[in-house]
C-alpha atoms as a PDB file:
ATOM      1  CA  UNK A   1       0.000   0.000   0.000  1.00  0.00           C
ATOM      2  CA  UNK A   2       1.540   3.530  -0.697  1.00  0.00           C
ATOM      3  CA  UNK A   3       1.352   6.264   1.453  1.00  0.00           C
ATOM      4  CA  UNK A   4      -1.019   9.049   0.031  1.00  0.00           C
ATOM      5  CA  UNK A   5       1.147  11.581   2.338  1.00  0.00           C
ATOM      6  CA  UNK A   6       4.179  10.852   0.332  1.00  0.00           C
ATOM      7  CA  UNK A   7       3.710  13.783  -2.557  1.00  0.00           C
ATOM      8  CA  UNK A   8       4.186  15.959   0.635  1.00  0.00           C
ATOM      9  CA  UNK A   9       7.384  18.012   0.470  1.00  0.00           C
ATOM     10  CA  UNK A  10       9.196  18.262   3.785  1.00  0.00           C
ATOM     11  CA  UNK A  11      11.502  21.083   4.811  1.00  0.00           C
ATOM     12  CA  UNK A  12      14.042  21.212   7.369  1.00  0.00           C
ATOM     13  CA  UNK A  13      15.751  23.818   9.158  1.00  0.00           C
ATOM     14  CA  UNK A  14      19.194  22.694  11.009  1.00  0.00           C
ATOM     15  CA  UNK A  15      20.817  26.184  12.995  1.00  0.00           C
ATOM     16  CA  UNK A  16      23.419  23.865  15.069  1.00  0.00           C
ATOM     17  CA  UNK A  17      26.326  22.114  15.093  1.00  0.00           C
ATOM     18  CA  UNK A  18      26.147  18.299  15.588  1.00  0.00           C
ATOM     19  CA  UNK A  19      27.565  18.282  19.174  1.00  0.00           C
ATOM     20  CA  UNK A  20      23.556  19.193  19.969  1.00  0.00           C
ATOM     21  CA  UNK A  21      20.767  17.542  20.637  1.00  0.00           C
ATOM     22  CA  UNK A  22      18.733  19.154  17.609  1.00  0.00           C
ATOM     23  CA  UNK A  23      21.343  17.711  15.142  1.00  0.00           C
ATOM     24  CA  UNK A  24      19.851  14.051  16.073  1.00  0.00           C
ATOM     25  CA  UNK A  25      16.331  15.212  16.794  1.00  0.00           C
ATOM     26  CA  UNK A  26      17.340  16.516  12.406  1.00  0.00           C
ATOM     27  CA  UNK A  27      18.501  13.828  11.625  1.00  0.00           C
ATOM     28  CA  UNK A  28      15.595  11.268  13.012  1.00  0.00           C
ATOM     29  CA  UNK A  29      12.481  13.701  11.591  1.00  0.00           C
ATOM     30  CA  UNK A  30      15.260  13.485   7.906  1.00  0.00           C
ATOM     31  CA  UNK A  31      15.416   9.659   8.008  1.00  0.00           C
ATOM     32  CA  UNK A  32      11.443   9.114   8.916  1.00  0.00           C
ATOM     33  CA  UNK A  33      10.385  11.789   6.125  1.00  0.00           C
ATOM     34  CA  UNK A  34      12.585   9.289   3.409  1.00  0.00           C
ATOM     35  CA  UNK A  35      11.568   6.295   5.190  1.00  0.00           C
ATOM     36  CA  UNK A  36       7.634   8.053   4.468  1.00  0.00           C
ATOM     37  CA  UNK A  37       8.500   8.529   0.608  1.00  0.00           C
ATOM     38  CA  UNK A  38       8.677  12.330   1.151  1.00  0.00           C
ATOM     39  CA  UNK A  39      10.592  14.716  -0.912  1.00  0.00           C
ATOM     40  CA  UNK A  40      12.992  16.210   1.773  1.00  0.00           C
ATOM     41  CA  UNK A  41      14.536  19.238   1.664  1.00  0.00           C
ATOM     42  CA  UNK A  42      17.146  20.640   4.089  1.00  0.00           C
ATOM     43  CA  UNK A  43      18.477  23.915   4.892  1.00  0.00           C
ATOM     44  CA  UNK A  44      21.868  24.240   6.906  1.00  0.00           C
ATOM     45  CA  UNK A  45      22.434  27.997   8.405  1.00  0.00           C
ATOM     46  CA  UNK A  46      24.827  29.469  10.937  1.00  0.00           C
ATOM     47  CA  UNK A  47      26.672  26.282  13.157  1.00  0.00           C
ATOM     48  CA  UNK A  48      24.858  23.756  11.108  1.00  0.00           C
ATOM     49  CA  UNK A  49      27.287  24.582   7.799  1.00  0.00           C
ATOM     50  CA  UNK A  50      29.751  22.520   9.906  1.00  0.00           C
ATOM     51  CA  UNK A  51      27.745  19.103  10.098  1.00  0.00           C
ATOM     52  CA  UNK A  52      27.824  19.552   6.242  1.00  0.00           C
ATOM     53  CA  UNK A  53      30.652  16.722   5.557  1.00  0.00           C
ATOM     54  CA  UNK A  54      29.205  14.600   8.451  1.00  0.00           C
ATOM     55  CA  UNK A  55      28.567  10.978   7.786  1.00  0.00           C
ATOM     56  CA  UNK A  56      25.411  10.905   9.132  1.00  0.00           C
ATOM     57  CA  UNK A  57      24.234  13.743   6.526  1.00  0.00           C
ATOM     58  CA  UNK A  58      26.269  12.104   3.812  1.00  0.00           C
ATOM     59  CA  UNK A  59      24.055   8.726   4.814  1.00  0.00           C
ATOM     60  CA  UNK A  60      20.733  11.278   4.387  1.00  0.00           C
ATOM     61  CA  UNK A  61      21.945  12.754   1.388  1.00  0.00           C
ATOM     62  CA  UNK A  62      22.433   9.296  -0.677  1.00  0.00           C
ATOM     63  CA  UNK A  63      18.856   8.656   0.475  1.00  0.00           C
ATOM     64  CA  UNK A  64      17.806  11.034  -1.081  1.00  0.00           C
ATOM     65  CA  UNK A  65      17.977  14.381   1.091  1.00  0.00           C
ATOM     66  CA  UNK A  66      18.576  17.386  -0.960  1.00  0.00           C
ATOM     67  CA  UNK A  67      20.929  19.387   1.137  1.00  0.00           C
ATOM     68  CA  UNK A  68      21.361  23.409   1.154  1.00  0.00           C
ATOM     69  CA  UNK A  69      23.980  25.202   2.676  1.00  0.00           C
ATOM     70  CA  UNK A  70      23.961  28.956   3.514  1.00  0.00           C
ATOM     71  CA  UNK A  71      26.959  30.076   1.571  1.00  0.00           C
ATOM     72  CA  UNK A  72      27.321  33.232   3.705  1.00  0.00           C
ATOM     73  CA  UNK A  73      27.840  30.848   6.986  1.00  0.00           C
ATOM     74  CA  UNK A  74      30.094  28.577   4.800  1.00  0.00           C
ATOM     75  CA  UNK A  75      32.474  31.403   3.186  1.00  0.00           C
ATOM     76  CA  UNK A  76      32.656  33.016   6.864  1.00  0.00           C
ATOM     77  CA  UNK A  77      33.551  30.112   8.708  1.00  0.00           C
ATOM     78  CA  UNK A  78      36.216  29.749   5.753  1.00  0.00           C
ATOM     79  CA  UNK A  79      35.171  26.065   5.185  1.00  0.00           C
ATOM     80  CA  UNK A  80      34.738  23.618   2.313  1.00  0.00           C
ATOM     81  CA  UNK A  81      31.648  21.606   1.733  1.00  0.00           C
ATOM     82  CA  UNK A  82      30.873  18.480  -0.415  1.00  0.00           C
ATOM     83  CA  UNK A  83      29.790  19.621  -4.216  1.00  0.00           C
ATOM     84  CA  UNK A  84      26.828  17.728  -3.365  1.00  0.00           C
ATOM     85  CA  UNK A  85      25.529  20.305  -0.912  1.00  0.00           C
ATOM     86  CA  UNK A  86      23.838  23.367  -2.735  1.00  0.00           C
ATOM     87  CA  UNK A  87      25.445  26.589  -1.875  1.00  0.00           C
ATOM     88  CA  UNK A  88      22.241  29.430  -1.470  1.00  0.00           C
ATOM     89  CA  UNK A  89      20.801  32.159  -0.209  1.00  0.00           C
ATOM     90  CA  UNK A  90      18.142  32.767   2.299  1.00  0.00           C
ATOM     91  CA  UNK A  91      15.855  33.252  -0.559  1.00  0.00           C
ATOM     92  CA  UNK A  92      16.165  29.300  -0.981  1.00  0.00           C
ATOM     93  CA  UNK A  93      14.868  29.292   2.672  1.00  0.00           C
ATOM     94  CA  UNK A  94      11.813  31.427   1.990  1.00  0.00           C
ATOM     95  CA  UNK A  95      11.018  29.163  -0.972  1.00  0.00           C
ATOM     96  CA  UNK A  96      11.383  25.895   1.141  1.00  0.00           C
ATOM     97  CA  UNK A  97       9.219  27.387   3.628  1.00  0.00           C
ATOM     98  CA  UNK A  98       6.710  28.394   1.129  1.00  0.00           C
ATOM     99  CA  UNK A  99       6.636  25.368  -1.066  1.00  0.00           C
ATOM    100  CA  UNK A 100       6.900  22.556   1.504  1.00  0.00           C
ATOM    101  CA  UNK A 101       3.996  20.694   3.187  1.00  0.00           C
ATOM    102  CA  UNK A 102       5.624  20.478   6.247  1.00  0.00           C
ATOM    103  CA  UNK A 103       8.314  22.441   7.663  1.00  0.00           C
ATOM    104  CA  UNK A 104      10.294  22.325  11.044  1.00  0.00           C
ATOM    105  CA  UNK A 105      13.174  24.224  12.523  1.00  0.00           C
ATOM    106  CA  UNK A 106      16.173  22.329  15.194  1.00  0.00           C
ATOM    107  CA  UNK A 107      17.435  25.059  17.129  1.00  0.00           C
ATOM    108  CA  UNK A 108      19.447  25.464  20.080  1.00  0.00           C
ATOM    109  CA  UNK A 109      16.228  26.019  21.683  1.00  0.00           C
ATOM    110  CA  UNK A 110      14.266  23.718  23.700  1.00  0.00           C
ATOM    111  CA  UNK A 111      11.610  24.126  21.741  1.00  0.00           C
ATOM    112  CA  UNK A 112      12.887  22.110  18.693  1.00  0.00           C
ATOM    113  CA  UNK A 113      10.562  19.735  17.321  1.00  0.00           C
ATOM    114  CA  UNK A 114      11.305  16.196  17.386  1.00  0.00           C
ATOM    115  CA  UNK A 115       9.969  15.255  14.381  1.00  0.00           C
ATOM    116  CA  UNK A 116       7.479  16.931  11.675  1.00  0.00           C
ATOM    117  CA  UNK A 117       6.509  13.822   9.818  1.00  0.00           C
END
């Protein structure tokens, strides 16, 4: 049976570095949304540019997560990231935000959602 969810678009938010909780809480809400048959889109800004050559994303990413970086956090942190990861603006933000189903934030605030699927 297919999931009549799964044309949903999810789009996730990562703001920290993967030393926090949030990265895993990410990471768990990324794998379910694939694991759903979601298209699943990911946005990495400020601390979160540094998780970009993480195995863990690198797993996501060959599943199928389509992974954004914020180029002005990667250029100012002076770091490199895989040529898989999209390089953007915060107008690629607004758009995810806009044109996803579903979309959740992991912050370093307690508030972070554990998952949004």
């Amino acid at each position: 049976m297919t999931n009549p969810d799964a044309s949903i678009s999810v789009g996730l938010l990562l703001t920290t570095a993967h030393n926090h909780p949030s990265f895993a809480a990410f990471c768990r809400c990324a794998r379910q949304s694939l694991a759903s048959g979601h298209p699943t889109y990911a946005y990495l800004l400020y601390d979160a540019v540094l998780c970009a050559s993480h195995p863990e994303l690198q797993k996501l990413q060959s599943s199928g997560l389509k992974i954004h970086a914020c180029a002005e956090a990667v250029f100012n942190r002076k770091i490199e990231v895989p040529e898989s990861i999209v390089l953007s603006g915060l107008g690629s933000l607004a758009q995810f935000i806009k044109h996803t189903g579903r979309f959740a934030a992991f912050s370093s605030h307690e508030n972070s959602p554990n998952c949004c699927v």
